[in-house]
N, C-alpha and C. Protein backbone atom coordinates (compact mmCIF):
# COMPACT_ATOMS: atom_id res chain seq x y z
N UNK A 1 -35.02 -256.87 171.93
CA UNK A 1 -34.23 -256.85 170.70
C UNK A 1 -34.82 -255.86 169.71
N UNK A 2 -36.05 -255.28 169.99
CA UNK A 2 -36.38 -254.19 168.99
C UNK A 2 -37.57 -254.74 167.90
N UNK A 3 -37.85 -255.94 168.21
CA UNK A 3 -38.78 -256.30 167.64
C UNK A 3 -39.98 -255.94 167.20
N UNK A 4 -40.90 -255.58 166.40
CA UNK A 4 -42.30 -255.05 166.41
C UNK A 4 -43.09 -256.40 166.95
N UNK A 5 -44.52 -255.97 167.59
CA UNK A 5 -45.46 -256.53 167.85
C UNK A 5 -46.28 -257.33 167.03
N UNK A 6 -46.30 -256.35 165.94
CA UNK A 6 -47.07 -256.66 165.11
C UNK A 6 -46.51 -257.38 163.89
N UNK A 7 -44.96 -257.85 163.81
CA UNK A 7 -44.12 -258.58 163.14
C UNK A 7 -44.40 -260.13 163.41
N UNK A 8 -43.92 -260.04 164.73
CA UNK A 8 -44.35 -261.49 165.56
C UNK A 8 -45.76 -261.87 165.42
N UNK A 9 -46.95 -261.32 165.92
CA UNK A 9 -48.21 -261.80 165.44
C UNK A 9 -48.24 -261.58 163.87
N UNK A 10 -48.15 -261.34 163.27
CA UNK A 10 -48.15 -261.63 161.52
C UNK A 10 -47.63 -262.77 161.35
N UNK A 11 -46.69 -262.83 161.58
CA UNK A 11 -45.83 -264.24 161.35
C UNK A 11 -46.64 -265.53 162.09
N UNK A 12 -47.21 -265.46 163.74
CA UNK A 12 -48.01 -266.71 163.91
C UNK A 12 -49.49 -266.81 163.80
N UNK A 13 -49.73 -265.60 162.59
CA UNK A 13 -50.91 -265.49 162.22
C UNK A 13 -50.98 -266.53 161.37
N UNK A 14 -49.89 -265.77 159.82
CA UNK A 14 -49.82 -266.64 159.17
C UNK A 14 -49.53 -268.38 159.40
N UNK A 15 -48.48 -268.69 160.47
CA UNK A 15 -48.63 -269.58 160.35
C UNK A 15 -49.67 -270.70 161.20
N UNK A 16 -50.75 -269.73 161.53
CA UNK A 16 -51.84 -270.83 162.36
C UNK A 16 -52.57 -270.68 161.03
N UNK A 17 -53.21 -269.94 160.31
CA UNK A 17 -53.87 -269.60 158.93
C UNK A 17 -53.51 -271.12 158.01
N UNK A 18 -51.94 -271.00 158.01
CA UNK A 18 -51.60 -272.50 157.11
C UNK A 18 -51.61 -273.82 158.17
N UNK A 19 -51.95 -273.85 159.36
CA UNK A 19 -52.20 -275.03 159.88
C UNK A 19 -53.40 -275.42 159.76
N UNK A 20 -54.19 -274.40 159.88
CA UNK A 20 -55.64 -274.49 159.72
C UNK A 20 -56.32 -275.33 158.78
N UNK A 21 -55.56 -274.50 157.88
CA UNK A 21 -55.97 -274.58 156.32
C UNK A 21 -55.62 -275.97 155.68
N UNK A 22 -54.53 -276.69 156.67
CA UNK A 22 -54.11 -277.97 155.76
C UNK A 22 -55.09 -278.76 156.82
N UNK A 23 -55.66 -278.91 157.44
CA UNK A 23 -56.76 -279.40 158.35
C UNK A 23 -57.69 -279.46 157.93
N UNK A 24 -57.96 -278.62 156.88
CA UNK A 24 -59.57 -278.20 155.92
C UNK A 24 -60.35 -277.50 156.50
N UNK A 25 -60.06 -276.33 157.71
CA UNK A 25 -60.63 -275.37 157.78
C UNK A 25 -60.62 -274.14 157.16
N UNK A 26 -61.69 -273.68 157.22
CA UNK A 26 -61.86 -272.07 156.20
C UNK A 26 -61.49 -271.12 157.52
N UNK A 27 -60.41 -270.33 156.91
CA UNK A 27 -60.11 -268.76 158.04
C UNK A 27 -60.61 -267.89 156.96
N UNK A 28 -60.72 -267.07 158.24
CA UNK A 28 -61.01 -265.32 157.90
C UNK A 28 -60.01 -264.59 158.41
N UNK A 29 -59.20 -263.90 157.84
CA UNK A 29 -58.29 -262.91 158.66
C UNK A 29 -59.16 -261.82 158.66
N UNK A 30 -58.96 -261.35 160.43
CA UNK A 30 -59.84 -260.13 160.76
C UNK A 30 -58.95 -258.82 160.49
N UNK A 31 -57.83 -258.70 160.52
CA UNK A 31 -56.64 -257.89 160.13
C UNK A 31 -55.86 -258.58 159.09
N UNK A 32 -56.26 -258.31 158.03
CA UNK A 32 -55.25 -258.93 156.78
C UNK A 32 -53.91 -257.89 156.97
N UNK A 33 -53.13 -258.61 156.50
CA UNK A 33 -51.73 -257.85 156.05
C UNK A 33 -51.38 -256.86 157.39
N UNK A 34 -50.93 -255.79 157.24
CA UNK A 34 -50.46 -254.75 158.16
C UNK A 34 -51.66 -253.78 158.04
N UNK A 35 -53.10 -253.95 157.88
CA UNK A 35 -53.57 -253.12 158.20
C UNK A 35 -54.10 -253.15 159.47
N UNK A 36 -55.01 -252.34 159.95
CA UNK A 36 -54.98 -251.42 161.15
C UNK A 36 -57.06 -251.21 161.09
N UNK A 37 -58.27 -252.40 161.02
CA UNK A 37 -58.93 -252.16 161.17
C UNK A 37 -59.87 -252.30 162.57
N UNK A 38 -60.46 -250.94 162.96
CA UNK A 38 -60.91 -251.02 164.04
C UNK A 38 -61.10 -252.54 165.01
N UNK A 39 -61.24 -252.46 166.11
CA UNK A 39 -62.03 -253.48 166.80
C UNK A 39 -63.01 -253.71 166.48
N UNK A 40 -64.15 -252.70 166.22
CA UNK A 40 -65.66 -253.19 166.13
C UNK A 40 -65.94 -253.55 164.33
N UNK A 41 -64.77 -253.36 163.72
CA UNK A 41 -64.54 -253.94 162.28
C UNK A 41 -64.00 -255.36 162.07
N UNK A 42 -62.94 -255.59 163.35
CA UNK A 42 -63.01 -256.83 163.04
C UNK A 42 -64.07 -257.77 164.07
N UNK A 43 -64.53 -257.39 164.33
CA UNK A 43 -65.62 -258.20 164.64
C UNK A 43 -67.18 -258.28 164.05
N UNK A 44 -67.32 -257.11 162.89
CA UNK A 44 -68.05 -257.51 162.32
C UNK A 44 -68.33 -258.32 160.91
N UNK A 45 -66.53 -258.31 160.15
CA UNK A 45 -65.68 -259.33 159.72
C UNK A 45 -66.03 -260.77 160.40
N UNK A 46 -65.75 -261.02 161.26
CA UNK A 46 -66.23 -262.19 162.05
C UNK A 46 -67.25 -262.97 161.93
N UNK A 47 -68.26 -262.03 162.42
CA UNK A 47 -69.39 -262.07 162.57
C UNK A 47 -70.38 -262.70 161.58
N UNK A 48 -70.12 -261.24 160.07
CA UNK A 48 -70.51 -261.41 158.84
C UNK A 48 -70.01 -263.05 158.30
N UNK A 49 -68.94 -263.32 158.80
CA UNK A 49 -68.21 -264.88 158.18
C UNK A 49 -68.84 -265.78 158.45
N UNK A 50 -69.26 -265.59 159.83
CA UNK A 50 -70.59 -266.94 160.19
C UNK A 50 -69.45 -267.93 160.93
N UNK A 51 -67.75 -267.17 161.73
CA UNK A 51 -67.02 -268.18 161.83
C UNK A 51 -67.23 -268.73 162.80
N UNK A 52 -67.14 -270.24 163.49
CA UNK A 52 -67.25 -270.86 164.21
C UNK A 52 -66.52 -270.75 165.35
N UNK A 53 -65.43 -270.47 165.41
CA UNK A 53 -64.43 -270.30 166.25
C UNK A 53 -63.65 -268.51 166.16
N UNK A 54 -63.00 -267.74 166.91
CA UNK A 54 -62.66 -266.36 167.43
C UNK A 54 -60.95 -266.94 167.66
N UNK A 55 -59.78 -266.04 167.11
CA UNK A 55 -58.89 -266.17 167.40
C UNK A 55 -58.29 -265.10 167.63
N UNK A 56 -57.59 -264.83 168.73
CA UNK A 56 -56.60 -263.35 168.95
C UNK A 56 -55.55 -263.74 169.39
N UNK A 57 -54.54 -263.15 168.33
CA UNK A 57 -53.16 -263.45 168.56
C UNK A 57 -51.93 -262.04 168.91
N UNK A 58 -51.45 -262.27 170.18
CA UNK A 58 -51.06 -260.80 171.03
C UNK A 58 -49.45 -261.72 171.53
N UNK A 59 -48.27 -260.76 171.73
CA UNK A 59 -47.55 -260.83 172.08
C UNK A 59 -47.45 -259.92 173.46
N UNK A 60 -46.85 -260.39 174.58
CA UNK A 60 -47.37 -259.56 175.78
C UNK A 60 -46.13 -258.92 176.14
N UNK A 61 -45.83 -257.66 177.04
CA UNK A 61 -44.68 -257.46 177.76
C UNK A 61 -45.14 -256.78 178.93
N UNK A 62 -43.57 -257.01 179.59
CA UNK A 62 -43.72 -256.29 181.00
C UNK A 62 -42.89 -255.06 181.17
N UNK A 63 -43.16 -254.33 182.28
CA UNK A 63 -42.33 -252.94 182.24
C UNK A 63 -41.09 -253.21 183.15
N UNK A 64 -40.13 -251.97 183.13
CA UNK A 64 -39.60 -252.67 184.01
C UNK A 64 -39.79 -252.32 185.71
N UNK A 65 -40.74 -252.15 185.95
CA UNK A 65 -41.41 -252.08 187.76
C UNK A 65 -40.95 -253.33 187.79
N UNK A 66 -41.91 -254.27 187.14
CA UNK A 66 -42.14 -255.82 187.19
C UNK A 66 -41.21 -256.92 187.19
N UNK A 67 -39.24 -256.33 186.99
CA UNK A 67 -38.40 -256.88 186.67
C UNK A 67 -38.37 -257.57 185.64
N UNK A 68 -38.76 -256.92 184.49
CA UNK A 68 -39.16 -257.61 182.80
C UNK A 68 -38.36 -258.94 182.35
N UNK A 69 -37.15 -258.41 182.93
CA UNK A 69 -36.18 -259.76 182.65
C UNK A 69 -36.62 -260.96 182.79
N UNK A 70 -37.50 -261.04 184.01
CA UNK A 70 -37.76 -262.30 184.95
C UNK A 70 -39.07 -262.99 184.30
N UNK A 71 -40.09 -261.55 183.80
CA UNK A 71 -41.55 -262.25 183.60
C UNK A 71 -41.47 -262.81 182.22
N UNK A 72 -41.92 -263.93 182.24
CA UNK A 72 -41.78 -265.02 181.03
C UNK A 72 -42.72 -266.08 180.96
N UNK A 73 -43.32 -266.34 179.94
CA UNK A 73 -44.37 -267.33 179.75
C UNK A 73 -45.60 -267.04 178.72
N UNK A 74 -46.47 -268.00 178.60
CA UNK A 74 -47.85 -267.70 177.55
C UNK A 74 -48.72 -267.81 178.28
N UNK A 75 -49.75 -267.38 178.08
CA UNK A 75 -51.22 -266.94 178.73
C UNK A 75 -52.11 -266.91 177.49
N UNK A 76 -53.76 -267.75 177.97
CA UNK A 76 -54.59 -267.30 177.46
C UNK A 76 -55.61 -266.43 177.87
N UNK A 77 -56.70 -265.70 177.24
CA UNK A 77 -57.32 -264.89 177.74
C UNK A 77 -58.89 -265.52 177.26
N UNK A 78 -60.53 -265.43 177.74
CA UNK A 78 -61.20 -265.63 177.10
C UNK A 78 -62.54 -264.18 178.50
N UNK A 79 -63.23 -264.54 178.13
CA UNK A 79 -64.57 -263.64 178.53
C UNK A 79 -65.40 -263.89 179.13
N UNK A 80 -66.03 -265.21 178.88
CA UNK A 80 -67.53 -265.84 179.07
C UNK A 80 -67.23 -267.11 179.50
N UNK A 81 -67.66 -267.72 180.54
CA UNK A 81 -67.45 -268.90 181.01
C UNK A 81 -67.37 -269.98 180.23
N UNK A 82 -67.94 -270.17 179.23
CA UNK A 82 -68.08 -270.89 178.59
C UNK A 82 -67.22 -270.71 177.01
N UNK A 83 -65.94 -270.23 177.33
CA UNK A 83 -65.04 -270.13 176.62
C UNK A 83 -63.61 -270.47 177.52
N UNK A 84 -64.19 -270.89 178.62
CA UNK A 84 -63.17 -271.14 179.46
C UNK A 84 -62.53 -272.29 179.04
N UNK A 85 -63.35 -273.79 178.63
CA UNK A 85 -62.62 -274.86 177.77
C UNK A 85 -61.76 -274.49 177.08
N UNK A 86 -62.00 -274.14 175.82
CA UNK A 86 -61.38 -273.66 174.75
C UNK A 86 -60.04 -272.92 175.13
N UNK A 87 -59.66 -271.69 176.36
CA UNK A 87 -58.47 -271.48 176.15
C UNK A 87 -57.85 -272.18 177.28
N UNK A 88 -58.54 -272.97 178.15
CA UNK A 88 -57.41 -273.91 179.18
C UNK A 88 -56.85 -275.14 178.19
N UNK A 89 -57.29 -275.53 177.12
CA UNK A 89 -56.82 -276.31 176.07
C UNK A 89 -56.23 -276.15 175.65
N UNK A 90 -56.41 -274.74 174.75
CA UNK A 90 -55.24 -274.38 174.00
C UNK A 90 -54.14 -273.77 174.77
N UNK A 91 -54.22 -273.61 176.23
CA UNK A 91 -52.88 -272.79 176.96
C UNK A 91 -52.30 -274.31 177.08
N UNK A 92 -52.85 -275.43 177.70
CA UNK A 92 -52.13 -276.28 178.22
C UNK A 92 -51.33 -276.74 177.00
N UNK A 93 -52.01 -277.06 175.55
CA UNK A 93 -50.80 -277.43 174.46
C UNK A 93 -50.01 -276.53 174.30
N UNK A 94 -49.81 -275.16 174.71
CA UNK A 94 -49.24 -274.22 174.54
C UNK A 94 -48.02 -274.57 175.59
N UNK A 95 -48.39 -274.93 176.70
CA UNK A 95 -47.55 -275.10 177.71
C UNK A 95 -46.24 -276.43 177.68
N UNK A 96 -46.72 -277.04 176.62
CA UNK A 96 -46.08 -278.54 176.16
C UNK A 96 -45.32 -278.17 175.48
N UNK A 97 -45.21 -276.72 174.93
CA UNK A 97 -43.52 -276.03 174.45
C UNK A 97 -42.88 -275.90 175.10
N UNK A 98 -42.95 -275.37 176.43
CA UNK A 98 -41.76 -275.58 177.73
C UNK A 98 -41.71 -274.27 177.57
N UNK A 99 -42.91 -273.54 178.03
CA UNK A 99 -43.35 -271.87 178.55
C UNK A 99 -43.20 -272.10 180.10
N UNK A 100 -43.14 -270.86 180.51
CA UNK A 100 -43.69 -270.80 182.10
C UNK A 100 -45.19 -270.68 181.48
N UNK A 101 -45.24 -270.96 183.41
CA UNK A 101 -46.92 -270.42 183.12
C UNK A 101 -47.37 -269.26 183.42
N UNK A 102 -48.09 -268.85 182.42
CA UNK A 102 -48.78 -267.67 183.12
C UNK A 102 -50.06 -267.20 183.36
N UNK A 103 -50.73 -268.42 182.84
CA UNK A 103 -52.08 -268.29 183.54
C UNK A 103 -53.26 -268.57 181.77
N UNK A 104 -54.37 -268.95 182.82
CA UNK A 104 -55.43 -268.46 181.63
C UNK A 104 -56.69 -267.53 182.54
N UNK A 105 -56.63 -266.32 181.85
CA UNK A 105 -57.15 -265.83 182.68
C UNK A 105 -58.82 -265.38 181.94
N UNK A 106 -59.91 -265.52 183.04
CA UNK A 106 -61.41 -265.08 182.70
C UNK A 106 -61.88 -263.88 182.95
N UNK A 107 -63.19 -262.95 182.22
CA UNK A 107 -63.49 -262.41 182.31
C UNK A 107 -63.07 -261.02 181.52
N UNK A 108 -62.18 -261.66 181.00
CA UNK A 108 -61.14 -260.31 179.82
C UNK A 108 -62.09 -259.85 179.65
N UNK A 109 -61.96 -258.52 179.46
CA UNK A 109 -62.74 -257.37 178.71
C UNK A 109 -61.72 -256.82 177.58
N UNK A 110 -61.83 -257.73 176.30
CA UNK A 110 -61.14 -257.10 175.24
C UNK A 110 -62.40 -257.23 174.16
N UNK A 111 -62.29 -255.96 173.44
CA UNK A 111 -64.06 -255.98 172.55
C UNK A 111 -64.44 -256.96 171.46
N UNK A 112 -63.28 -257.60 170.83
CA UNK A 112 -63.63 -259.26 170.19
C UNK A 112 -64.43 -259.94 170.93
N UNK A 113 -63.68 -260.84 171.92
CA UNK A 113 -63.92 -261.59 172.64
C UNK A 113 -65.62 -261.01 173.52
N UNK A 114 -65.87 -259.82 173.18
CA UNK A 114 -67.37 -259.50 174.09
C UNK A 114 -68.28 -259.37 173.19
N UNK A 115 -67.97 -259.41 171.57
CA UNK A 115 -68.83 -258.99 170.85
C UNK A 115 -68.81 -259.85 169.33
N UNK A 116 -67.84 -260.90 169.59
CA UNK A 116 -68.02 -261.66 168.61
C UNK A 116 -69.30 -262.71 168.69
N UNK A 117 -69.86 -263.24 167.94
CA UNK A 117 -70.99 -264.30 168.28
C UNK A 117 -70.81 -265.53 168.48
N UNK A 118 -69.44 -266.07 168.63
CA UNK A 118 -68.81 -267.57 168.76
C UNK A 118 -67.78 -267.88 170.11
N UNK A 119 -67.84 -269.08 170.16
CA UNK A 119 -66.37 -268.60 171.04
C UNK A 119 -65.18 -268.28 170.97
N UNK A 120 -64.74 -267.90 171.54
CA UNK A 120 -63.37 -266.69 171.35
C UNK A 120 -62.22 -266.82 172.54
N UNK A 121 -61.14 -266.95 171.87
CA UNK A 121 -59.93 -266.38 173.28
C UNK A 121 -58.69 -266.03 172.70
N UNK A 122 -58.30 -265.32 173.42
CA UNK A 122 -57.03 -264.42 173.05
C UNK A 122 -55.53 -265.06 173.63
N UNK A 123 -54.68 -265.32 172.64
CA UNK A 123 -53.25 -265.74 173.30
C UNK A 123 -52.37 -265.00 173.37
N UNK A 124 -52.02 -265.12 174.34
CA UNK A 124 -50.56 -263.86 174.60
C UNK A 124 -49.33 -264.56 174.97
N UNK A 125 -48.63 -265.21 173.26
CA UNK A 125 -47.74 -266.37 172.90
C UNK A 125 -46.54 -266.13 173.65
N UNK A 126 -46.06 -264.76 174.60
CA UNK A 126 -44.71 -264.96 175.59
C UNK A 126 -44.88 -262.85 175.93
N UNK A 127 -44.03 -262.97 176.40
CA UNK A 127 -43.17 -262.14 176.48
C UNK A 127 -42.33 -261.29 175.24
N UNK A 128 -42.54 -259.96 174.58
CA UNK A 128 -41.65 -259.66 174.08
C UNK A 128 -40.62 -258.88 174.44
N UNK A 129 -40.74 -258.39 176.14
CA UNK A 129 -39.97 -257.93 176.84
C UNK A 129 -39.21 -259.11 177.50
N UNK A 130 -38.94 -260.01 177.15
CA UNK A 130 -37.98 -260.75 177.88
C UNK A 130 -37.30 -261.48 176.52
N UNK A 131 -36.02 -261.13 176.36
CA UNK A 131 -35.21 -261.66 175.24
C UNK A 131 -35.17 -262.91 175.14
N UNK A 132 -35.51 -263.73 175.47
CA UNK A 132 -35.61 -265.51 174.99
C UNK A 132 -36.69 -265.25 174.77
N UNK A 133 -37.80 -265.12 175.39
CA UNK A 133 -38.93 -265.39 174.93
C UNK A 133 -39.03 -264.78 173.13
N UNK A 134 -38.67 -263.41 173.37
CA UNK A 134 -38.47 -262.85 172.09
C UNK A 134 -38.01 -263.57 171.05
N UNK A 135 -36.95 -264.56 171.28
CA UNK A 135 -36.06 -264.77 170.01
C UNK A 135 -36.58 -266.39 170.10
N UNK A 136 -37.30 -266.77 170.41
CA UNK A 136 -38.26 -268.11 170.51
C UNK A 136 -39.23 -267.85 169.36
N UNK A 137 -40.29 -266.88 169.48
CA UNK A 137 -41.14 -265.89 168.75
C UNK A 137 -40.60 -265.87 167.34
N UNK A 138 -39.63 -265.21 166.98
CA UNK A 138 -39.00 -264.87 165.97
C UNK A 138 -38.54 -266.39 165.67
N UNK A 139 -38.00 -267.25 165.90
CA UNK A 139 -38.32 -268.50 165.37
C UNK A 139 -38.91 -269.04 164.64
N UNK A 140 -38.76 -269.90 163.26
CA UNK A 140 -39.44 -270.25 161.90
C UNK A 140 -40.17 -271.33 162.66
N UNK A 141 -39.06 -272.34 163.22
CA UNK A 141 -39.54 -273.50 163.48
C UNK A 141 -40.44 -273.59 164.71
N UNK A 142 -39.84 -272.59 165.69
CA UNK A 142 -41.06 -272.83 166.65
C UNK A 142 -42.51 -272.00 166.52
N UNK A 143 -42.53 -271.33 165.58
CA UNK A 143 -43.79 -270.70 165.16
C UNK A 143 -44.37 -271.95 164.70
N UNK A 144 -44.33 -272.45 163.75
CA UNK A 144 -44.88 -273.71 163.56
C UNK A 144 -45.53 -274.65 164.03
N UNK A 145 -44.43 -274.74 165.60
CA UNK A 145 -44.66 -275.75 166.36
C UNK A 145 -46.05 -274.94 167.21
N UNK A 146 -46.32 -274.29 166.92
CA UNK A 146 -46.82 -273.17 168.30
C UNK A 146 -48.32 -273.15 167.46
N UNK A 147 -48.51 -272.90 166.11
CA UNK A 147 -49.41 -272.87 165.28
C UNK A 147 -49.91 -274.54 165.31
N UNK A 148 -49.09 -275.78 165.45
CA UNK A 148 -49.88 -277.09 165.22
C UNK A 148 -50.77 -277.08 167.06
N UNK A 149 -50.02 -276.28 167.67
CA UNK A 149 -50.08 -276.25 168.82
C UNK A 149 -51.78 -275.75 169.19
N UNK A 150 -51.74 -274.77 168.48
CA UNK A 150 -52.95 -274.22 168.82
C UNK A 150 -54.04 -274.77 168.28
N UNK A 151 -53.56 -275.19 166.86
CA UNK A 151 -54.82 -276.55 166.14
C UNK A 151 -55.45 -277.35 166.68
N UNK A 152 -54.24 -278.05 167.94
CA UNK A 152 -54.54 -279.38 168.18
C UNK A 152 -55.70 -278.59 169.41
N UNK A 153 -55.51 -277.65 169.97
CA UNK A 153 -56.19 -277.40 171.08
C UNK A 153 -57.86 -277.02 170.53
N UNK A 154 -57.60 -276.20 169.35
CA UNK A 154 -59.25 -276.48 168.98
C UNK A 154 -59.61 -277.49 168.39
N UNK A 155 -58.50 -278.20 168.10
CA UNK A 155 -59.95 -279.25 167.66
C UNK A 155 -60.11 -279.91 168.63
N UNK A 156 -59.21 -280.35 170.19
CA UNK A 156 -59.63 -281.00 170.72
C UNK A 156 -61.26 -280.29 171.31
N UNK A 157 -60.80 -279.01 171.09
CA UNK A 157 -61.98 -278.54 171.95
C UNK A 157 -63.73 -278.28 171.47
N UNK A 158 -63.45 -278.96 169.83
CA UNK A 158 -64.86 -279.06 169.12
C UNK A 158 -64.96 -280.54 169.22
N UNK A 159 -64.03 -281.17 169.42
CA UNK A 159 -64.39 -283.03 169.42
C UNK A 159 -65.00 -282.71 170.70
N UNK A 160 -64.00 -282.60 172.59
CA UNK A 160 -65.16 -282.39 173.38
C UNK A 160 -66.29 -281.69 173.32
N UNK A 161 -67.06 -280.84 172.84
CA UNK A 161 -68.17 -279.88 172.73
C UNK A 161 -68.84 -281.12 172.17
N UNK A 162 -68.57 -281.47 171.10
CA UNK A 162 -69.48 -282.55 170.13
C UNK A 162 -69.95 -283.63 170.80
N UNK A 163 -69.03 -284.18 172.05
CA UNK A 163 -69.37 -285.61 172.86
C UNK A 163 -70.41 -285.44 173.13
């Protein structure tokens, strides 16, 4: 539909930022607004924050080799084994929206996730090459739902750490 990338993640930036926030956690946006700061800037943003938790929020697509039409679903991404909890949590509440699946996948090499000092994982909330997925995205209400979504998955995933 012509959508920007960076429209859709703004929008479930903001609204994981206000889920957060009514939870009584403190965020840091590593990219405020529409700017455009390096990788190794926002991670030293991060870093400098002392934040406990790493969030990357990515909209994914396919070309059309791949039959774009067809590929559909959310995926998480993380690095270090021990970030592997954290995004099989948050994919599976992710998955309780009625996504396909598409995996959580280890070992990403994206430079947050290798160089932040906490744990970290990256979501890649659908498809913006596949028009439902797209116009799901663009959705008020299911951004919302997608943002309590991801809450519930970290905190489940600092209550288990804490046991």
């Amino acid at each position: 539909m012509g959508t920007k990338e960076k429209t859709i993640n703004a929008e479930a930036v903001a609204q994981l930022k206000k889920a957060l926030e009514q939870r009584g956690a403190k965020t840091v946006l590593v990219r405020p607004g529409d700017s455009e700061p390096s990788l190794r800037d926002r991670v030293v943003k991060a870093n400098e924050a002392q934040a406990d938790f790493f969030v990357s929020i990515h909209a994914n697509a396919a070309g059309n080799s791949r039959g774009y039409l067809r590929v559909s679903g959310t995926s998480t991404y993380y690095k270090d084994k021990h970030c592997y909890l954290p995004a099989d949590i948050v994919y599976r509440k992710l998955l309780g929206l009625n996504w396909n699946e598409f995996g959580v996948v280890g070992n990403f090499s994206y430079y947050p996730l290798q160089n932040t000092h906490v744990p970290g994982i990256l979501i890649e909330q659908a498809f913006m090459s596949n028009p439902y997925d797209e116009a799901r995205l663009l959705d008020g209400e299911y951004q919302q739902a997608q943002a309590k979504a991801v809450v519930e998955g970290i905190e489940e995933f600092f209550i288990r750490v804490k046991e």
